[in-house]
Protein backbone atom coordinates (compact mmCIF):
# COMPACT_ATOMS: atom_id res chain seq x y z
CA UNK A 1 10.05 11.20 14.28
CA UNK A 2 11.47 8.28 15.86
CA UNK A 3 8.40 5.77 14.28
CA UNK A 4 9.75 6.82 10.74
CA UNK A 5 11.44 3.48 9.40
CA UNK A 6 15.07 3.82 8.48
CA UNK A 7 16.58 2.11 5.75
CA UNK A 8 17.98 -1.52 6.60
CA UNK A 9 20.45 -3.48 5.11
CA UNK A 10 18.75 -5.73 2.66
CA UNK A 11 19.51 -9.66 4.14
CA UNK A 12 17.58 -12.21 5.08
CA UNK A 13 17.08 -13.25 8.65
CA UNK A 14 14.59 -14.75 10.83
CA UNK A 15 12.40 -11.02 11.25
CA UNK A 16 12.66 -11.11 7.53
CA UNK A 17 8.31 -11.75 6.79
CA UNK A 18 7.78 -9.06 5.14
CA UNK A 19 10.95 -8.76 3.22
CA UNK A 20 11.04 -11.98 2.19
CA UNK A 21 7.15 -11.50 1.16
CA UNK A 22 7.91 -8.14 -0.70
CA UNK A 23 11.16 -9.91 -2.48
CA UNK A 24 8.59 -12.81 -3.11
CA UNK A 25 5.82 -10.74 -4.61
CA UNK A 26 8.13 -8.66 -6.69
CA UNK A 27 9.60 -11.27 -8.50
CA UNK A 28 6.20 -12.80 -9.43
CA UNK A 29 5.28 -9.45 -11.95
CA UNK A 30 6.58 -8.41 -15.10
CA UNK A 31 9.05 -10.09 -17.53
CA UNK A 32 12.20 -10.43 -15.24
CA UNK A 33 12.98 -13.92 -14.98
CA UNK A 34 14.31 -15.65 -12.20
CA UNK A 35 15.49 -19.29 -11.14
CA UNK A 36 17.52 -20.94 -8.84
CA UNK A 37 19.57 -23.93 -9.55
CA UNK A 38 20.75 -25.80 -6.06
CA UNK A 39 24.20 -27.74 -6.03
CA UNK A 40 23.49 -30.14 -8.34
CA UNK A 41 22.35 -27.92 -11.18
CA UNK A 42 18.70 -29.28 -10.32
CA UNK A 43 16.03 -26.30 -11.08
CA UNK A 44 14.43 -25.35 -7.55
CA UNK A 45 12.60 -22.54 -7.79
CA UNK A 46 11.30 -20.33 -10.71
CA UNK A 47 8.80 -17.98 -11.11
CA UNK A 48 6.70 -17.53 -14.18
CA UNK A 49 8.21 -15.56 -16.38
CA UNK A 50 11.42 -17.97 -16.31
CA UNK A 51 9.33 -20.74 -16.75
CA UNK A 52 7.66 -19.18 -19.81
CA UNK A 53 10.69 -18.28 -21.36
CA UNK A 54 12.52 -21.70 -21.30
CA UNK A 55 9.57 -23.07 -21.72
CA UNK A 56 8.51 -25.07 -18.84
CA UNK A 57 6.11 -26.11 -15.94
CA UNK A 58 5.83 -26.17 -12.41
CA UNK A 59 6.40 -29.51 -11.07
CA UNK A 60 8.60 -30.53 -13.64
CA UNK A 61 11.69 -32.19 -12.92
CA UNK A 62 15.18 -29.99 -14.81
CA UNK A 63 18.29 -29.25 -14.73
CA UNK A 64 20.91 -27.07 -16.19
CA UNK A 65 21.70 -29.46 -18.89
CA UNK A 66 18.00 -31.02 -19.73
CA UNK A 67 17.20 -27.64 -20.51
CA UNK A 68 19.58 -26.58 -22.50
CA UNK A 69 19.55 -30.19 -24.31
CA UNK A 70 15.88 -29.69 -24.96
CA UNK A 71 16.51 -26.12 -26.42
CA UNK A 72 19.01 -27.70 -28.61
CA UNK A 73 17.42 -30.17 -29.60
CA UNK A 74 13.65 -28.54 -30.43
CA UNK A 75 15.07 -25.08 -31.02
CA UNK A 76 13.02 -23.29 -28.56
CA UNK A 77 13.25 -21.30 -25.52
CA UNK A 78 17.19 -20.08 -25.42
CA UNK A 79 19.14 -20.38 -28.97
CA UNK A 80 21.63 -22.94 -28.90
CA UNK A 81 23.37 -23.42 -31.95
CA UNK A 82 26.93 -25.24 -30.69
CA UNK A 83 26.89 -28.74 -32.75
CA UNK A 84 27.64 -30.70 -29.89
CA UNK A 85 25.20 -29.50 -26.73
CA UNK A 86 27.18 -31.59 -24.43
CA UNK A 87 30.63 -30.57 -25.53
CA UNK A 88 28.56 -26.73 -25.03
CA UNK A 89 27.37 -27.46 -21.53
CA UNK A 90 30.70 -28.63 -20.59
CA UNK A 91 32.20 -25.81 -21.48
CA UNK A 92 29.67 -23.74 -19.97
CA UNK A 93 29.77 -25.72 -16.85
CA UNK A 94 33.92 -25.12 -16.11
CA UNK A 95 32.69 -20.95 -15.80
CA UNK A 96 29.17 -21.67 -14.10
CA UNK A 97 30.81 -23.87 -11.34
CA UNK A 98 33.86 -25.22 -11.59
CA UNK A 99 36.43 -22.18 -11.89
CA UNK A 100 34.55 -20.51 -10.18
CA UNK A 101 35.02 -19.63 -6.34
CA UNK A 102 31.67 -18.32 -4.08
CA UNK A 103 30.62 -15.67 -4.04
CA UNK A 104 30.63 -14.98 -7.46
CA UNK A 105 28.45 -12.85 -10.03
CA UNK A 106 28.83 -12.83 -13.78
CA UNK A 107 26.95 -11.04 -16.37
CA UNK A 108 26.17 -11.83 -19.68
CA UNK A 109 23.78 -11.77 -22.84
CA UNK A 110 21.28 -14.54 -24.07
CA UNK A 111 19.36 -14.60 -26.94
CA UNK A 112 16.19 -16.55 -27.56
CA UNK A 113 14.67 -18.37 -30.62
CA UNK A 114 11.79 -16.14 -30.58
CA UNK A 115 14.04 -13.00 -30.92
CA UNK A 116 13.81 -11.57 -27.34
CA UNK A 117 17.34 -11.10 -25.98
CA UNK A 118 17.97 -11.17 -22.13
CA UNK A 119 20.64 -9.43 -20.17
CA UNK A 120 21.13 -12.05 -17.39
CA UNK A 121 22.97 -11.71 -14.03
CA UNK A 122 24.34 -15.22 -12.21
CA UNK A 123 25.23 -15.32 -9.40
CA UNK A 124 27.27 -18.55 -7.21
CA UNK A 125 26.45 -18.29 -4.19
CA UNK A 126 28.64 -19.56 -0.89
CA UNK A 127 26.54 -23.44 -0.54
CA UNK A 128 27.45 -23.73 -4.70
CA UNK A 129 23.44 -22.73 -5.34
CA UNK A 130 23.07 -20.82 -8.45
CA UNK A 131 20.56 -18.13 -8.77
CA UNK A 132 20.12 -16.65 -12.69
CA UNK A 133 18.13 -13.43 -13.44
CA UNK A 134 17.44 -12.16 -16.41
CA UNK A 135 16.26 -9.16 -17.63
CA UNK A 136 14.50 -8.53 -21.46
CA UNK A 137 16.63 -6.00 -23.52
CA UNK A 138 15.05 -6.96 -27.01
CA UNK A 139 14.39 -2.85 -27.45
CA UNK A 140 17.99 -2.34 -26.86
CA UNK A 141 19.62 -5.08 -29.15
CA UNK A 142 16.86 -3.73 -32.03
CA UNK A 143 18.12 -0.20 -31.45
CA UNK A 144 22.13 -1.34 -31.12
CA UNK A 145 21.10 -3.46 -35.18
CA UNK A 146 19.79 -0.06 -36.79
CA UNK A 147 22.33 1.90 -35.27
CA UNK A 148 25.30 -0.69 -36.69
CA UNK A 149 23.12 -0.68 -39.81
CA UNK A 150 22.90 3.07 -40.30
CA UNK A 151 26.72 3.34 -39.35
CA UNK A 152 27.30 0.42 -41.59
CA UNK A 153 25.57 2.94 -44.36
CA UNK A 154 27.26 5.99 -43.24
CA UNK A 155 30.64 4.49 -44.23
CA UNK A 156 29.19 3.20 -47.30
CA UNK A 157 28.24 5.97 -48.40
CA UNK A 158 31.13 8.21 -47.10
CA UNK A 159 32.98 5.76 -49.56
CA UNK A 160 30.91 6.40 -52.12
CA UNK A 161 31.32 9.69 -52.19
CA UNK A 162 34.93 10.17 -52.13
CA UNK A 163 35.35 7.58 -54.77
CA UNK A 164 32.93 9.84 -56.78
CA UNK A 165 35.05 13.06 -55.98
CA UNK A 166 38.34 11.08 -57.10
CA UNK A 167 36.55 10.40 -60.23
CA UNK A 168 35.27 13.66 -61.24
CA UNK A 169 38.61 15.22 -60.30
CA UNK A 170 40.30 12.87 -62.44
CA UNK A 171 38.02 13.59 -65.50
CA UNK A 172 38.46 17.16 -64.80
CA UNK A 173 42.53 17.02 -64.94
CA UNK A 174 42.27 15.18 -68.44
């Protein structure tokens, strides 16, 4: 049993072909996105399902900010609605980089003028590249609105009723 392969550490190093070719071809299928930002916020590498969902091409030149300028400014891909997209990607900015100390992973939500929602994972890694994944939850934020909307009616209607009870009590004592 000694030609069984173990499990190994998942990193990349320079016997890394066919990990590096099964990481590649994974991320290439489905809706995940991915895309990796290098130190200057520049827009290195994507695959397609990033590129459809902000809405751009290979070979392309982007970064950070044109793309979340361009969002703002035609309302597509990711919803911004801050007033000011600069003052917006400045503030985003001081968490994305400058606060921040490698290695460093946050998590967060994202929703998108189409409706989708993404859970997205970035993560700072130690040269100050930045590589953002993002995964769709659109099922889950529908399912989170009609729960909140049948609690929402629960209470209503909980009200309802004991305001109902109070009155009928209050006709009966009279």
């Amino acid at each position: 049993m000694s030609d069984v392969p173990r499990i190994a550490r998942l990193e990349i190093s320079g016997e890394s072909s066919d990990l590096q070719l099964a990481l590649q071809a994974s991320l290439s299928v489905g809706d995940a996105f991915v895309g990796v930002y290098d130190d200057r916020d520049f827009l290195r590498y994507a695959n397609d399902a990033f590129l459809r969902a902000f809405e751009l091409k290979a070979g392309e030149v982007a970064t950070f900010s044109s793309i979340i300028q361009d969002a703002a400014r035609q309302k597509k891909g990711v919803r911004i609605e801050a007033g000011n997209p600069l003052g917006f990607i400045a503030d985003v900015q001081v968490r994305r980089r400058l606060l921040a100390q490698p290695p460093r992973q946050r998590t967060f939500p994202v929703d998108f003028v189409d409706g989708r929602w993404f859970w997205c994972t970035e993560t700072l890694l130690a040269n100050r590249w930045i590589v953002l994944s993002g995964t769709d939850i659109t099922s889950l934020k529908k399912t989170e609105r009609e729960l909140e909307s049948e609690r929402d009616r629960a209470l209503l209607m909980s009200g309802v009723e004991s305001l109902s009870d109070f009155l009928c009590a209050e006709v009966m004592r009279r």
